[in-house]
PDB file of N, CA and C in Angstrom:
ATOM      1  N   UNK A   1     114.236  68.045  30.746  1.00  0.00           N
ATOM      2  CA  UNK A   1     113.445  69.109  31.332  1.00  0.00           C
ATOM      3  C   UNK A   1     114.064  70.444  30.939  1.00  0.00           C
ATOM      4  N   UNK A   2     113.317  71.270  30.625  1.00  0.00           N
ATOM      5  CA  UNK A   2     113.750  72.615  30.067  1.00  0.00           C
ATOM      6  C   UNK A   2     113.884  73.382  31.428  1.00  0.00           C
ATOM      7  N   UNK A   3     114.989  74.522  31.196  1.00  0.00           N
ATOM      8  CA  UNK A   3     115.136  75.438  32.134  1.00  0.00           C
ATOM      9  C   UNK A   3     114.115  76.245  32.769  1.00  0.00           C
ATOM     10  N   UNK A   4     113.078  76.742  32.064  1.00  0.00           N
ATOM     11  CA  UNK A   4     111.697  77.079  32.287  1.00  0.00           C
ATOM     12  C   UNK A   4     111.011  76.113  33.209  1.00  0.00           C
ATOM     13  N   UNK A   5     110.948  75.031  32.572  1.00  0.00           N
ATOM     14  CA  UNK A   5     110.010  73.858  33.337  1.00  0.00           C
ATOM     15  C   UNK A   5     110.939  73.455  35.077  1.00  0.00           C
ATOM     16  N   UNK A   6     112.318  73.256  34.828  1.00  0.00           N
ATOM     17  CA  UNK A   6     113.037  73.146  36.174  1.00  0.00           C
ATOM     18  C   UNK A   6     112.508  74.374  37.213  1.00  0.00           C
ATOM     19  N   UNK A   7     112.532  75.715  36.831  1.00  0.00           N
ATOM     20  CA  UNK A   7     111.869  76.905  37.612  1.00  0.00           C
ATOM     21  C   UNK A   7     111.330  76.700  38.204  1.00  0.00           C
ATOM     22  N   UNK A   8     109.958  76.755  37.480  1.00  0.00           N
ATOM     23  CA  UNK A   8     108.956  76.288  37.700  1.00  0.00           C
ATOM     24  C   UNK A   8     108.382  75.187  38.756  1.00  0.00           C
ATOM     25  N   UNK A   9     109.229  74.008  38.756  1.00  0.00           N
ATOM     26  CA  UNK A   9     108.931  73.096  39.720  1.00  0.00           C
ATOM     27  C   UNK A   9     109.719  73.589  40.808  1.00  0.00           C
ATOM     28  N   UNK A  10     110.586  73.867  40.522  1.00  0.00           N
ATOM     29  CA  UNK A  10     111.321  74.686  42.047  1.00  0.00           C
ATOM     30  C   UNK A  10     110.715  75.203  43.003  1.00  0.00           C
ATOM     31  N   UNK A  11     110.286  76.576  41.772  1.00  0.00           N
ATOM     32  CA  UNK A  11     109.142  77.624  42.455  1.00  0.00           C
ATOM     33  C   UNK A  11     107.896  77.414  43.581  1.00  0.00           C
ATOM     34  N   UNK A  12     107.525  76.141  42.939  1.00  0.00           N
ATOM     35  CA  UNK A  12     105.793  75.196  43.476  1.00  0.00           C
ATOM     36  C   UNK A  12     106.555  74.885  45.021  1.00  0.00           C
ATOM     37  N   UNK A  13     107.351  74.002  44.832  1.00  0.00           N
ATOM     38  CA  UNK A  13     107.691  73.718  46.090  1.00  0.00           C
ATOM     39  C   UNK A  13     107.835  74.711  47.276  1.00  0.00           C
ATOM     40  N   UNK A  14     107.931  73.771  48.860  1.00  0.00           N
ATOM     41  CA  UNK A  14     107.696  74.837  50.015  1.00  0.00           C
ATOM     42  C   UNK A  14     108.833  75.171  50.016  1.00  0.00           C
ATOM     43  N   UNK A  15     109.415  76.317  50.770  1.00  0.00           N
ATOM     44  CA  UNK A  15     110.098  77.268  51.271  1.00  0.00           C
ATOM     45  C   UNK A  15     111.050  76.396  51.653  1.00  0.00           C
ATOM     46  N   UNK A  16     111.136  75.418  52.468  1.00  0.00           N
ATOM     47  CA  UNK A  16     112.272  74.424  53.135  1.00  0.00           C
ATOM     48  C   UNK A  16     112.711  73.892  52.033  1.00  0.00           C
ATOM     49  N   UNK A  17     111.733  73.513  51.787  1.00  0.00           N
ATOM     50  CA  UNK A  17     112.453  72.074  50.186  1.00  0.00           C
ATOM     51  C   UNK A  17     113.372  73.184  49.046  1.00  0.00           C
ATOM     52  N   UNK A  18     112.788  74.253  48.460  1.00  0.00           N
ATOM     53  CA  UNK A  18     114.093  75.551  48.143  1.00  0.00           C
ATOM     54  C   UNK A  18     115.079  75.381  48.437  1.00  0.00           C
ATOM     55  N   UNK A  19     115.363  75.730  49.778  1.00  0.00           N
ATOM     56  CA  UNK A  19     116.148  75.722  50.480  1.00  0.00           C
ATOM     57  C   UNK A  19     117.446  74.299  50.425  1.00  0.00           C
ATOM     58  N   UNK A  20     116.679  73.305  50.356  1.00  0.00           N
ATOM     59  CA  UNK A  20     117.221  72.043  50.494  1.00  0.00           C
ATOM     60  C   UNK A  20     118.009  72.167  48.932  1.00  0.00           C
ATOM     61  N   UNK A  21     116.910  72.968  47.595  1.00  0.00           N
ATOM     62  CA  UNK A  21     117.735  72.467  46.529  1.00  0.00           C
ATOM     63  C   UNK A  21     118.755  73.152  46.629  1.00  0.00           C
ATOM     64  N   UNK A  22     118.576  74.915  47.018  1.00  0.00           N
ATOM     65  CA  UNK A  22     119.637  75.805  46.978  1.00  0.00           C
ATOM     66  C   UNK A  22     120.901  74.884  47.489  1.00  0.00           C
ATOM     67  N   UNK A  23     121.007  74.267  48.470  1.00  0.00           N
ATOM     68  CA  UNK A  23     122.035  73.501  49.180  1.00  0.00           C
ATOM     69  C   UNK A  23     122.572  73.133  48.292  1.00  0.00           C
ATOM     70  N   UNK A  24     121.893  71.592  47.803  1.00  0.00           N
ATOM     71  CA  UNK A  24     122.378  70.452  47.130  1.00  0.00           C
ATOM     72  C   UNK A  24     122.709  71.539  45.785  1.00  0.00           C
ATOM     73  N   UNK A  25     122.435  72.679  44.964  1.00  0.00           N
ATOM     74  CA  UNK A  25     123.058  72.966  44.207  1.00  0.00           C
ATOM     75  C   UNK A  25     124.499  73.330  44.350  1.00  0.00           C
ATOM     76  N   UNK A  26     124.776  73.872  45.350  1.00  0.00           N
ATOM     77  CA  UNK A  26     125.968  74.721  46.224  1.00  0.00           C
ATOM     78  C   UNK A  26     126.959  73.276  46.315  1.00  0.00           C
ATOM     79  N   UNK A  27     126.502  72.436  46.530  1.00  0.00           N
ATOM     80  CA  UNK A  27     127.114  70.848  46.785  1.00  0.00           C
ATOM     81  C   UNK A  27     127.556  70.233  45.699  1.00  0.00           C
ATOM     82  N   UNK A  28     126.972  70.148  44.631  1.00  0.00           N
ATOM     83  CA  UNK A  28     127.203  69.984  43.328  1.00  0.00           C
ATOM     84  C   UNK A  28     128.285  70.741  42.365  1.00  0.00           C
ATOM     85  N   UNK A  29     127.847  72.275  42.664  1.00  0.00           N
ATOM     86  CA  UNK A  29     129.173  73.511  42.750  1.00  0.00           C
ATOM     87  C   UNK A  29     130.481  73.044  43.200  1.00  0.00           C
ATOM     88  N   UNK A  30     130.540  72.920  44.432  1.00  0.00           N
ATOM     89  CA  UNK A  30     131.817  72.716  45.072  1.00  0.00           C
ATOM     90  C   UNK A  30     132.264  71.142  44.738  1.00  0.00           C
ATOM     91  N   UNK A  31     131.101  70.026  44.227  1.00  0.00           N
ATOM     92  CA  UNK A  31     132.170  69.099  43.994  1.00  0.00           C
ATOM     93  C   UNK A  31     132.748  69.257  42.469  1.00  0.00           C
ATOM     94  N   UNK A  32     132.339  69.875  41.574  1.00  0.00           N
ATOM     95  CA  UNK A  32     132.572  70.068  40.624  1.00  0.00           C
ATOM     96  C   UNK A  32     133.774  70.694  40.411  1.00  0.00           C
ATOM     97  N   UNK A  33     134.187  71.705  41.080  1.00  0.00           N
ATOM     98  CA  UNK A  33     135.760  72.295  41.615  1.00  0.00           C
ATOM     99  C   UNK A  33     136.806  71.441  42.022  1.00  0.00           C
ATOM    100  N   UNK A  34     136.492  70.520  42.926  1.00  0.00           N
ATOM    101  CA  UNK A  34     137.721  69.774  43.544  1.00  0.00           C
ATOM    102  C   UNK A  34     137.694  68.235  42.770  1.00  0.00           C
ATOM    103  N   UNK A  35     137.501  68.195  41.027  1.00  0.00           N
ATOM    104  CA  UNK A  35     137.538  66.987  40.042  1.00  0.00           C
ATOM    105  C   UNK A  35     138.751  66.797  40.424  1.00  0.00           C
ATOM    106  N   UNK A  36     139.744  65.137  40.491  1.00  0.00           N
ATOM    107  CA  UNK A  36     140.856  65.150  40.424  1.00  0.00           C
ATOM    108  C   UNK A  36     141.698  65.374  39.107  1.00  0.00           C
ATOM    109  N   UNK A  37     140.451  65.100  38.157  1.00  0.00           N
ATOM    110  CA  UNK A  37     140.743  65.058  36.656  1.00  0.00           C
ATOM    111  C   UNK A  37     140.475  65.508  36.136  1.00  0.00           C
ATOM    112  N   UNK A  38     140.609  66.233  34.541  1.00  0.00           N
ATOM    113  CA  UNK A  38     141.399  66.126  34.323  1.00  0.00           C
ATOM    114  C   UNK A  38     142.676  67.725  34.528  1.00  0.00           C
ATOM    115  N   UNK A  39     143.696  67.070  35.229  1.00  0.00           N
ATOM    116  CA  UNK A  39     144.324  68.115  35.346  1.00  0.00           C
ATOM    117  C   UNK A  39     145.602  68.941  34.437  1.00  0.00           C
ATOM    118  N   UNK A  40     145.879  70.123  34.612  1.00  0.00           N
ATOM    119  CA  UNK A  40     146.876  70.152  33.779  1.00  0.00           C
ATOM    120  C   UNK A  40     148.102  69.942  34.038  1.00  0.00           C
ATOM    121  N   UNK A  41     148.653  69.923  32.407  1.00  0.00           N
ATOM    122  CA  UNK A  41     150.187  68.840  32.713  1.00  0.00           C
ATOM    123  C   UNK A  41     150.852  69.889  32.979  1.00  0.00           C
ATOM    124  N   UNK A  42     152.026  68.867  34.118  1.00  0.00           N
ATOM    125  CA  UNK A  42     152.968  69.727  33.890  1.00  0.00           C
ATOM    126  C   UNK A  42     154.132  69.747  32.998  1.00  0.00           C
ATOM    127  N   UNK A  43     154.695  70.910  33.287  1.00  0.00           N
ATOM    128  CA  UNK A  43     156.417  70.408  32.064  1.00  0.00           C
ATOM    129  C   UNK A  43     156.831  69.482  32.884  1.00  0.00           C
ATOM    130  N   UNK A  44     157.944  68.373  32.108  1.00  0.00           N
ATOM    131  CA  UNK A  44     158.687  67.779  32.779  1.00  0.00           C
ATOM    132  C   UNK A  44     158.798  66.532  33.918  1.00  0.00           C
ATOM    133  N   UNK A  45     156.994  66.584  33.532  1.00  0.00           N
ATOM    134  CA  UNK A  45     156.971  65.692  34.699  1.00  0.00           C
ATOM    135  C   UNK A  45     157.404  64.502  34.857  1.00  0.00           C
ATOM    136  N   UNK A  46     157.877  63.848  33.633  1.00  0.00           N
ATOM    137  CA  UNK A  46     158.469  62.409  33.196  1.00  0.00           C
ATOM    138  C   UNK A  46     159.922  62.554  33.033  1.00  0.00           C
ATOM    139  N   UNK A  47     160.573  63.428  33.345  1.00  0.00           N
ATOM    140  CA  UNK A  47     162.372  63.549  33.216  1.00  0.00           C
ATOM    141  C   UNK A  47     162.931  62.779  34.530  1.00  0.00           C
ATOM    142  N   UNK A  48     163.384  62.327  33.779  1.00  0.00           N
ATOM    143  CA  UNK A  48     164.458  61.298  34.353  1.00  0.00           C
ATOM    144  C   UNK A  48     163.922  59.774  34.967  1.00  0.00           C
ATOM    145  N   UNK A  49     162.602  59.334  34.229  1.00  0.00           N
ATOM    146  CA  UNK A  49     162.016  58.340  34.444  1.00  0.00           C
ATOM    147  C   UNK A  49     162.291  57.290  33.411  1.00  0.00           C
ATOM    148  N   UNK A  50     162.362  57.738  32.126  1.00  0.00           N
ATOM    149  CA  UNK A  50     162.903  56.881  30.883  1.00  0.00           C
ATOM    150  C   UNK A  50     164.330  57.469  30.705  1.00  0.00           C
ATOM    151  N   UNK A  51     165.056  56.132  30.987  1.00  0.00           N
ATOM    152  CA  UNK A  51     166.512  55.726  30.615  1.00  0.00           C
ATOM    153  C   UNK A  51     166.655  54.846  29.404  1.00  0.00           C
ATOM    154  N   UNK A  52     167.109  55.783  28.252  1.00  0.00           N
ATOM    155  CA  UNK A  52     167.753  54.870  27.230  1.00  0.00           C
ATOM    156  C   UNK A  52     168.953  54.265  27.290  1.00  0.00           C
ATOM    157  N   UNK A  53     169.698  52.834  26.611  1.00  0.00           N
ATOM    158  CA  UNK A  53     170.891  52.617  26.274  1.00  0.00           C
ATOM    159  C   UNK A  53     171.984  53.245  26.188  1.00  0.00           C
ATOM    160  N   UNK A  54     173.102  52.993  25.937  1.00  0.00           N
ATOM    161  CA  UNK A  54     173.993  54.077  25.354  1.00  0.00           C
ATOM    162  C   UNK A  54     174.072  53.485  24.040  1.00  0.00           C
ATOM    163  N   UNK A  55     173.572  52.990  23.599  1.00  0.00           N
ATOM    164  CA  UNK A  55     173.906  52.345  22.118  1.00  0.00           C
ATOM    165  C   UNK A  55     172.779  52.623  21.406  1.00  0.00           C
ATOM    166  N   UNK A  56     171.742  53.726  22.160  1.00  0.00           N
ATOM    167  CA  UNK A  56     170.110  53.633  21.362  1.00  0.00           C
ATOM    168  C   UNK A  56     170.258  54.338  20.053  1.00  0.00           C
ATOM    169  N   UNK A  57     171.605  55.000  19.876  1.00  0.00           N
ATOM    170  CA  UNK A  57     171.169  55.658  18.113  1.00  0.00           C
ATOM    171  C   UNK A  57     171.754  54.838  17.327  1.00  0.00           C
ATOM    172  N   UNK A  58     172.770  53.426  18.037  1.00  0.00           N
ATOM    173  CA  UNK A  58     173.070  53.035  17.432  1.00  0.00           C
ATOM    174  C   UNK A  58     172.595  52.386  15.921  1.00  0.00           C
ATOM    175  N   UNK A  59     172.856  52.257  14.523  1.00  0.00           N
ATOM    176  CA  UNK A  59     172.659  50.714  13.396  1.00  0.00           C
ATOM    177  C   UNK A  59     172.340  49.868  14.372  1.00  0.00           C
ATOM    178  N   UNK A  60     171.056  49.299  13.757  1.00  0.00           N
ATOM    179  CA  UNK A  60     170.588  47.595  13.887  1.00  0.00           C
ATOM    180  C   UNK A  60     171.653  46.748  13.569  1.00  0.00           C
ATOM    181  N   UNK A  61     172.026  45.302  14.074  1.00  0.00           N
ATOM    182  CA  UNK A  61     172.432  44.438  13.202  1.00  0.00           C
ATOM    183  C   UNK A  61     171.392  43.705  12.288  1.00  0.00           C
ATOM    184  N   UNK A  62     170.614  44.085  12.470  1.00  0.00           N
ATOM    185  CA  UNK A  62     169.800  43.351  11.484  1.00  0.00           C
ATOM    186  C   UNK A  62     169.394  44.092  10.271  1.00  0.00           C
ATOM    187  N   UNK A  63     169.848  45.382  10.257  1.00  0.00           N
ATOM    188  CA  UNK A  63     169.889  46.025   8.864  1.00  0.00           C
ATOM    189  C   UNK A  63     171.520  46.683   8.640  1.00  0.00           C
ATOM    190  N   UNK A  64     172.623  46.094   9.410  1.00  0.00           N
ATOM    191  CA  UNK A  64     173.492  46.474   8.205  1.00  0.00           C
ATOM    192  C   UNK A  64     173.663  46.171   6.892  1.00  0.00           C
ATOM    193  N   UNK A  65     172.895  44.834   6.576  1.00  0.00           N
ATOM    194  CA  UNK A  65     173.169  44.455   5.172  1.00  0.00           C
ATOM    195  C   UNK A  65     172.521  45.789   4.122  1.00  0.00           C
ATOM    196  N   UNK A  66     171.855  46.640   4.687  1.00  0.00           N
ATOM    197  CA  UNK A  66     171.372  47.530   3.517  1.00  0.00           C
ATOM    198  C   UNK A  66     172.485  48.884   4.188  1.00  0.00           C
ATOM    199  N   UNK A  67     173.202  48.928   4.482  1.00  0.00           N
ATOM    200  CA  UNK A  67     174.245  50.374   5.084  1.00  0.00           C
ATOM    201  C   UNK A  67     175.086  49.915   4.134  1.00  0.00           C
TER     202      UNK A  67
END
C-alpha cells in the first residue's frame, strides 16, 4: 500500500477509529525504542573470561620436526 493510499484510508475512517490508529502508531513508536537488540558493544566486555595456558605461545610437539 502506498503512502498516499494508507492516508487516504485513514482519512475515510470515523473520528474514534483515527484516534485508535493515532494510538496503536504511538505503540509501535515506543516499542520500537525499547528493541533489546541489537545493542551496542561494549569495550571489554569479554576480559577476563578467556584464560589461556601458560604454555599457549609455546612450539607444537608435533611440529618440532620442521624447527
Amino acid at each position: 500500500m502506498t503512502d498516499t493510499k494508507l492516508k487516504l484510508e485513514i482519512n475515510s475512517l470515523p473520528k474514534k477509529m483515527r484516534e485508535e490508529v493515532a494510538d496503536f502508531v504511538e505503540f509501535l513508536k515506543a516499542k520500537s525504542k525499547t528493541k533489546p537488540y541489537p545493542k551496542e558493544r561494549e569495550f571489554g566486555f569479554a576480559k577476563g573470561k578467556i584464560k589461556h595456558k601458560p604454555d599457549f605461545d609455546e612450539p607444537l610437539n608435533e611440529f618440532k620436526e620442521y624447527m
